[in-house]
PDB file of N, CA and C in Angstrom:
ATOM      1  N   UNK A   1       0.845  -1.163   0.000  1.00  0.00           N
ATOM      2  CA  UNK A   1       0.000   0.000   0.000  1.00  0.00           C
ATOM      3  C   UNK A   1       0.896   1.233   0.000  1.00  0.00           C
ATOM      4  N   UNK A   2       0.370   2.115  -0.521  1.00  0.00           N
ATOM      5  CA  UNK A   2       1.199   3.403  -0.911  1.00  0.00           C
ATOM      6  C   UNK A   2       0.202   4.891  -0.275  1.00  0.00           C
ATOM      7  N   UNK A   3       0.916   5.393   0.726  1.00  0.00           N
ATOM      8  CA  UNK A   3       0.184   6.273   1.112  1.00  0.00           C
ATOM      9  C   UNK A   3       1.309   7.386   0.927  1.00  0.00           C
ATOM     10  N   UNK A   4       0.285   8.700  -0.136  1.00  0.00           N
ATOM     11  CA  UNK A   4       1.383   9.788   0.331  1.00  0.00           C
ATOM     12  C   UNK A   4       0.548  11.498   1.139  1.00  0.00           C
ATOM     13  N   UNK A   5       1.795  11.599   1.874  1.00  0.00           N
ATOM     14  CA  UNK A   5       1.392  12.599   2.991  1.00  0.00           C
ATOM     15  C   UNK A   5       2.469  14.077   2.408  1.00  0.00           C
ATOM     16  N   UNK A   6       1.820  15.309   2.958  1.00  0.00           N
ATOM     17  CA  UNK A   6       2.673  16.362   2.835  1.00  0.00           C
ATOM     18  C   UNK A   6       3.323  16.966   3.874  1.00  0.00           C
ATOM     19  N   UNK A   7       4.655  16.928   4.237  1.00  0.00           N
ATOM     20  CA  UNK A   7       5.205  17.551   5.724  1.00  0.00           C
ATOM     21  C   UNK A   7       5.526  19.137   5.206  1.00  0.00           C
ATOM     22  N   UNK A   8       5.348  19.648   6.465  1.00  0.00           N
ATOM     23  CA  UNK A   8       6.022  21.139   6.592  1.00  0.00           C
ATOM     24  C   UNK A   8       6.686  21.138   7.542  1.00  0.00           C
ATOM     25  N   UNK A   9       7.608  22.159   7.499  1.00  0.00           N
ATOM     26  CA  UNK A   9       8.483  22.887   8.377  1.00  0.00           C
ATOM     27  C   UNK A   9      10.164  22.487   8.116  1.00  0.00           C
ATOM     28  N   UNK A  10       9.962  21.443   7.585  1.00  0.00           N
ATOM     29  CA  UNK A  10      11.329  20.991   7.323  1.00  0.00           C
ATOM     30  C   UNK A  10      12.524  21.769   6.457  1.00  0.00           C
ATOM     31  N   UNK A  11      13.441  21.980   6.870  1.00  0.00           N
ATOM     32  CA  UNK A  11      14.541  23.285   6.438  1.00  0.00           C
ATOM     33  C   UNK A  11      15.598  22.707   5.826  1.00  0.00           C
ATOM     34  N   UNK A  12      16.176  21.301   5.612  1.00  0.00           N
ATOM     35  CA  UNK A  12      17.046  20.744   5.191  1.00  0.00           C
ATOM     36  C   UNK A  12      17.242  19.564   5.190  1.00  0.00           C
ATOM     37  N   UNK A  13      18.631  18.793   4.846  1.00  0.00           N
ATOM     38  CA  UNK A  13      18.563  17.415   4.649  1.00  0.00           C
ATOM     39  C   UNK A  13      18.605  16.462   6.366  1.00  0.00           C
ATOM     40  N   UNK A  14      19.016  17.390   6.959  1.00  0.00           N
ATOM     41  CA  UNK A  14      18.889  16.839   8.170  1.00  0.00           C
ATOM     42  C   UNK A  14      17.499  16.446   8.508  1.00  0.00           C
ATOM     43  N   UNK A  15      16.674  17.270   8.748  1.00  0.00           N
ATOM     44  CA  UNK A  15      15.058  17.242   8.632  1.00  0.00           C
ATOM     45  C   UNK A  15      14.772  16.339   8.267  1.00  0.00           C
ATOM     46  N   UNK A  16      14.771  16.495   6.648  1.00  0.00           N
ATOM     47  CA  UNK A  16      14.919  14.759   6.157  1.00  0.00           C
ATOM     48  C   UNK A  16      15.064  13.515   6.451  1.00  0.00           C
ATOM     49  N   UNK A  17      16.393  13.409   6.687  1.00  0.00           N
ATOM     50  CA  UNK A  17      16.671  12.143   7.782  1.00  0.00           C
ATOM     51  C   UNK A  17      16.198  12.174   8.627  1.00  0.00           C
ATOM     52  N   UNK A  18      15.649  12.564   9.881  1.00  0.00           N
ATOM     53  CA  UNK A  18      14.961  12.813  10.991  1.00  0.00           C
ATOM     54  C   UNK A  18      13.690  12.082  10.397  1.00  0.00           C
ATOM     55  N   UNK A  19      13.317  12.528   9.894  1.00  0.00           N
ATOM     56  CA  UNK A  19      11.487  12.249   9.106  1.00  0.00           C
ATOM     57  C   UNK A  19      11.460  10.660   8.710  1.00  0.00           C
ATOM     58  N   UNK A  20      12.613  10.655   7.744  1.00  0.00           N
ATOM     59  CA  UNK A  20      12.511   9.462   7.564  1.00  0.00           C
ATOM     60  C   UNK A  20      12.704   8.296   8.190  1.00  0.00           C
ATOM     61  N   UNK A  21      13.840   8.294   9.613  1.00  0.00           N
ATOM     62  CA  UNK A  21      14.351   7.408  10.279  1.00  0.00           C
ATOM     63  C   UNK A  21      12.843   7.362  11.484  1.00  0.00           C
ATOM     64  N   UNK A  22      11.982   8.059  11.773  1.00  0.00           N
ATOM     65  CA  UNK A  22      11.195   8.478  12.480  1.00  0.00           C
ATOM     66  C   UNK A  22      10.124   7.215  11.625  1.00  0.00           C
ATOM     67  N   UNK A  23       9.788   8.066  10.476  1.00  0.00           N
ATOM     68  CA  UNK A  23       8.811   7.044   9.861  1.00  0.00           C
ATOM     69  C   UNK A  23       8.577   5.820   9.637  1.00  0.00           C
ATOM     70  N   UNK A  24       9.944   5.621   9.271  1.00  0.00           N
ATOM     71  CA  UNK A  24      10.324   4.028   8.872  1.00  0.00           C
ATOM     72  C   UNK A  24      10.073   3.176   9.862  1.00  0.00           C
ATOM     73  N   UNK A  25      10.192   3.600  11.482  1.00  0.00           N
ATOM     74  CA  UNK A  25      10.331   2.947  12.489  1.00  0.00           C
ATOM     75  C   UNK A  25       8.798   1.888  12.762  1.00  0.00           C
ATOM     76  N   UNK A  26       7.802   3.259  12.130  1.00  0.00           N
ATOM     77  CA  UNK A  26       6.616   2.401  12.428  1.00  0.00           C
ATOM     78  C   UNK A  26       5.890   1.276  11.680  1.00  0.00           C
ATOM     79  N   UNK A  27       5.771   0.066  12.608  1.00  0.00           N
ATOM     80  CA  UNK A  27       5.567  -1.523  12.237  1.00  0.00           C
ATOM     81  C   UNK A  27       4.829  -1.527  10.865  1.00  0.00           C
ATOM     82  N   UNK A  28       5.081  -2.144  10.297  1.00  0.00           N
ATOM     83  CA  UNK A  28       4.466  -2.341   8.471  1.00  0.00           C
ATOM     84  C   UNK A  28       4.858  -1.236   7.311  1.00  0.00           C
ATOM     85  N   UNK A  29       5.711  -0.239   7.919  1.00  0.00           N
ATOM     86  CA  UNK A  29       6.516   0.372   6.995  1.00  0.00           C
ATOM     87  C   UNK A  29       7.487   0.013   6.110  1.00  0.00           C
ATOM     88  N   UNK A  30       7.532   0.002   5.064  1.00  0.00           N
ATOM     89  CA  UNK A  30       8.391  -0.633   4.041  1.00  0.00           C
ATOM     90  C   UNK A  30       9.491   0.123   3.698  1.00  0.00           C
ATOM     91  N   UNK A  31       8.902   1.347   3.519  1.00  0.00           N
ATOM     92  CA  UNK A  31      10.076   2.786   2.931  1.00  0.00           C
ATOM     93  C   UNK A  31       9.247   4.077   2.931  1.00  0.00           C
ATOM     94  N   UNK A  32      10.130   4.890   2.675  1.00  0.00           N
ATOM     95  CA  UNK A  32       9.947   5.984   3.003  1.00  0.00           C
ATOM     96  C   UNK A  32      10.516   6.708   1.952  1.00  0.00           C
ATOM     97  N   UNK A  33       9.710   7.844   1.260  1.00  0.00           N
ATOM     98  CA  UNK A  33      10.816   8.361   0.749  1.00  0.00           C
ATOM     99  C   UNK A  33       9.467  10.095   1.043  1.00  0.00           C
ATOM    100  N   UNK A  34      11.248  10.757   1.337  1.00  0.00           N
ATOM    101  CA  UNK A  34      10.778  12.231   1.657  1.00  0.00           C
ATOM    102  C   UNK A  34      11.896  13.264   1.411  1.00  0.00           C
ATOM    103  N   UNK A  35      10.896  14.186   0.523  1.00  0.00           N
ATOM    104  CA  UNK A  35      11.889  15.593  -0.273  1.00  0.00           C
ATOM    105  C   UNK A  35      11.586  16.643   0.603  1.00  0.00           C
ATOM    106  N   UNK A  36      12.470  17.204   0.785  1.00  0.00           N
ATOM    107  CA  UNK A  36      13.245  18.553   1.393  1.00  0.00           C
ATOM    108  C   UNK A  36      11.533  19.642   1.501  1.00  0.00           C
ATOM    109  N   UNK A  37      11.147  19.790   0.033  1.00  0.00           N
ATOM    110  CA  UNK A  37       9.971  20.636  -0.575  1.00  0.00           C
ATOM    111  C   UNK A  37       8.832  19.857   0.204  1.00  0.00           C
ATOM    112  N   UNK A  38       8.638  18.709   0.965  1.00  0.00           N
ATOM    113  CA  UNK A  38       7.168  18.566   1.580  1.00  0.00           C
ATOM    114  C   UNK A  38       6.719  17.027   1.096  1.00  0.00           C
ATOM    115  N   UNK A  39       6.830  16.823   0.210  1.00  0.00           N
ATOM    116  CA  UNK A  39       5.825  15.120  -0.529  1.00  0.00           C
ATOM    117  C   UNK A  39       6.593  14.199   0.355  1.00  0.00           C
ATOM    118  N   UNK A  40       5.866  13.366   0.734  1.00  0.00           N
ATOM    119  CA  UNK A  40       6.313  11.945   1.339  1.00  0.00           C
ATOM    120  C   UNK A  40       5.841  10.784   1.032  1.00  0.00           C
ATOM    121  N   UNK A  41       6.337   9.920   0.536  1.00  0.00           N
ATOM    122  CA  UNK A  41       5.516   9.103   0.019  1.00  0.00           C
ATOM    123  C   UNK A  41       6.169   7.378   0.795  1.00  0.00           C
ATOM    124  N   UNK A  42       5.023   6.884   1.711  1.00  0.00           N
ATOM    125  CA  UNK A  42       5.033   5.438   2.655  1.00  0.00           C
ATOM    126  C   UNK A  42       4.563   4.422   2.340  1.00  0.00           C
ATOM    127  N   UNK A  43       5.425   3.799   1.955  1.00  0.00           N
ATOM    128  CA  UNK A  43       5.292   2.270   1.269  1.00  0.00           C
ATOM    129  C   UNK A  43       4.931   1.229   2.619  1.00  0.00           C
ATOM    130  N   UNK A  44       3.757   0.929   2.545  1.00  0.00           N
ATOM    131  CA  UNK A  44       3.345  -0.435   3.459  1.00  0.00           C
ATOM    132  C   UNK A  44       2.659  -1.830   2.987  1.00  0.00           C
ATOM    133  N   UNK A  45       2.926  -2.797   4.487  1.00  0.00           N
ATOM    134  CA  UNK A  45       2.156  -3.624   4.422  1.00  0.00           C
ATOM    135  C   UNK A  45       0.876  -3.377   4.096  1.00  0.00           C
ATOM    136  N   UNK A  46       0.184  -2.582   4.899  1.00  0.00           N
ATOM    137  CA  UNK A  46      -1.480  -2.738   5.104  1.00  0.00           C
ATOM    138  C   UNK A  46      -1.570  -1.102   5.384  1.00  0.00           C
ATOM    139  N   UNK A  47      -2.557  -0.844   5.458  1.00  0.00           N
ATOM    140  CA  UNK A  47      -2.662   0.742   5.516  1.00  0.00           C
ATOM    141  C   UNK A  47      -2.027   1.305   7.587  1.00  0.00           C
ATOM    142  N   UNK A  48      -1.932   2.042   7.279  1.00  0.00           N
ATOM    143  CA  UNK A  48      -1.023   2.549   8.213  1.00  0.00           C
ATOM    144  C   UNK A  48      -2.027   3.727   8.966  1.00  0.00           C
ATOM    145  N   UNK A  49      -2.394   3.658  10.401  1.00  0.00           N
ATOM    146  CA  UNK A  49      -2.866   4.810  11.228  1.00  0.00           C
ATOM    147  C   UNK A  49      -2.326   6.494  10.669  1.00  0.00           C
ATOM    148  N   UNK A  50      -2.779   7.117  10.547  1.00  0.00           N
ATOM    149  CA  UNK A  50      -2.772   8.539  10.176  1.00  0.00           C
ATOM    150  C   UNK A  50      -2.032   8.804  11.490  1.00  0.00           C
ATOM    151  N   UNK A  51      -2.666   8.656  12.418  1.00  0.00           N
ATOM    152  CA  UNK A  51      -2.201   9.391  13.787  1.00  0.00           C
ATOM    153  C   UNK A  51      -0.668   8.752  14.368  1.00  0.00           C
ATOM    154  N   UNK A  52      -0.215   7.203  13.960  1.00  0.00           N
ATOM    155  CA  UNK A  52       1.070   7.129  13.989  1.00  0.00           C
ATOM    156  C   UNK A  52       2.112   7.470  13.343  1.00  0.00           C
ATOM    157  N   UNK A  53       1.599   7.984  11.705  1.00  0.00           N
ATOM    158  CA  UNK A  53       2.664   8.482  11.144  1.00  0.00           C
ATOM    159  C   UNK A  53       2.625  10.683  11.522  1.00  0.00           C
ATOM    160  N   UNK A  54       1.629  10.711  12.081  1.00  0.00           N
ATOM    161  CA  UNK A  54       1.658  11.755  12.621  1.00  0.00           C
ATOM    162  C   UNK A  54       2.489  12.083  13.729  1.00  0.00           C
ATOM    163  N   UNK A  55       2.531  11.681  14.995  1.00  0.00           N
ATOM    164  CA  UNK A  55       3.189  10.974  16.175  1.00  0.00           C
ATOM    165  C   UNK A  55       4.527  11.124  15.570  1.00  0.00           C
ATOM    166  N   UNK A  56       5.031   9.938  14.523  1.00  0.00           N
ATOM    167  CA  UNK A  56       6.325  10.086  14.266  1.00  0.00           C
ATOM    168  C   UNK A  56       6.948  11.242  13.678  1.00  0.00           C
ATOM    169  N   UNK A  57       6.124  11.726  12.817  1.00  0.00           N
ATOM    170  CA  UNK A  57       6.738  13.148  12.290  1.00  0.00           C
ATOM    171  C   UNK A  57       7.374  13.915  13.161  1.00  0.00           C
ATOM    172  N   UNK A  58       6.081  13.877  14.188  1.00  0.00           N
ATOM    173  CA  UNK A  58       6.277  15.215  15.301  1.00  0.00           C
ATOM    174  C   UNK A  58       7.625  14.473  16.402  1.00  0.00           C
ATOM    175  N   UNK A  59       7.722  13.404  16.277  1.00  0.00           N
ATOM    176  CA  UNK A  59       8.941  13.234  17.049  1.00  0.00           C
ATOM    177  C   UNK A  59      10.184  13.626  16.892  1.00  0.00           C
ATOM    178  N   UNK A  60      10.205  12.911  15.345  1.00  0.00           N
ATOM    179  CA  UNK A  60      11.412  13.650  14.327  1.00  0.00           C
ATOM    180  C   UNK A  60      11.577  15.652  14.497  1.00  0.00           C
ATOM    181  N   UNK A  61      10.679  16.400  14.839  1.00  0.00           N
ATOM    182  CA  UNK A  61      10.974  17.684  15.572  1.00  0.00           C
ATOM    183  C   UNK A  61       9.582  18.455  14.865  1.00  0.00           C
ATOM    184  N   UNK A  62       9.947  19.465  14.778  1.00  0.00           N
ATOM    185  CA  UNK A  62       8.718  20.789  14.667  1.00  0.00           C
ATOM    186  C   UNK A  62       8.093  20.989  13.352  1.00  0.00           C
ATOM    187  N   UNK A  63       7.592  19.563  13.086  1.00  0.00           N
ATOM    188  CA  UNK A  63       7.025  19.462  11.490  1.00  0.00           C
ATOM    189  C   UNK A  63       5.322  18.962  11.795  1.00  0.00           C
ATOM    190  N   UNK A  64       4.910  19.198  10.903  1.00  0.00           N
ATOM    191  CA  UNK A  64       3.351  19.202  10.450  1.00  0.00           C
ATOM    192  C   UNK A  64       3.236  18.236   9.446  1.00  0.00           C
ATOM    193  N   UNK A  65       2.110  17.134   9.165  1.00  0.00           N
ATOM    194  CA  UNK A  65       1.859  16.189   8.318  1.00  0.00           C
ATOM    195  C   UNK A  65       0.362  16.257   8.112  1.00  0.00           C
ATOM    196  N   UNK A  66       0.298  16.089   6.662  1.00  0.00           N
ATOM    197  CA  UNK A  66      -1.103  16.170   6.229  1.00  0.00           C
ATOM    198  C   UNK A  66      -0.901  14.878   5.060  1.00  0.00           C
ATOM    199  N   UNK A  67      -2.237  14.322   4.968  1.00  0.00           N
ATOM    200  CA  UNK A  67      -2.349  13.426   3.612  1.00  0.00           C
ATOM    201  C   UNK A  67      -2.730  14.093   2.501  1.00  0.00           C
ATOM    202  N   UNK A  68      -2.057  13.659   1.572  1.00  0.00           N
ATOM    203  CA  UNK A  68      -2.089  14.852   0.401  1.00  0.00           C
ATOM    204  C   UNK A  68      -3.032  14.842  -0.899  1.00  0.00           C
TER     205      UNK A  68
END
């Protein structure tokens, strides 16, 4: 399953990594892929809680996630 979401706030490649190592973590995540500009796009098993890949964003630091 392919879900893609839009992050804000993110300022660089660090951000990036943050987002992604954050995302990936959660169970049935396959990959991750996320640009600097906002698109994210989460490759899963089975569809994935909104509110955990939310959770993880915000862990990764002071970013905002929407489904796009």
């Amino acid at each position: 399953m392919i879900t893609n979401y839009t992050v804000t706030g993110m300022t660089c490649g660090h951000c990036v990594a943050h987002v992604t190592e954050e995302v990936s973590a959660i169970p049935g995540v396959t990959d991750v892929k996320v640009l600097q500009a906002g698109p994210m796009t989460v490759t899963s098993d089975s569809a994935i809680d909104f509110d955990a890949v939310s959770q993880a964003v915000q862990e990764a630091g002071d970013y905002q996630v929407a489904l796009a």
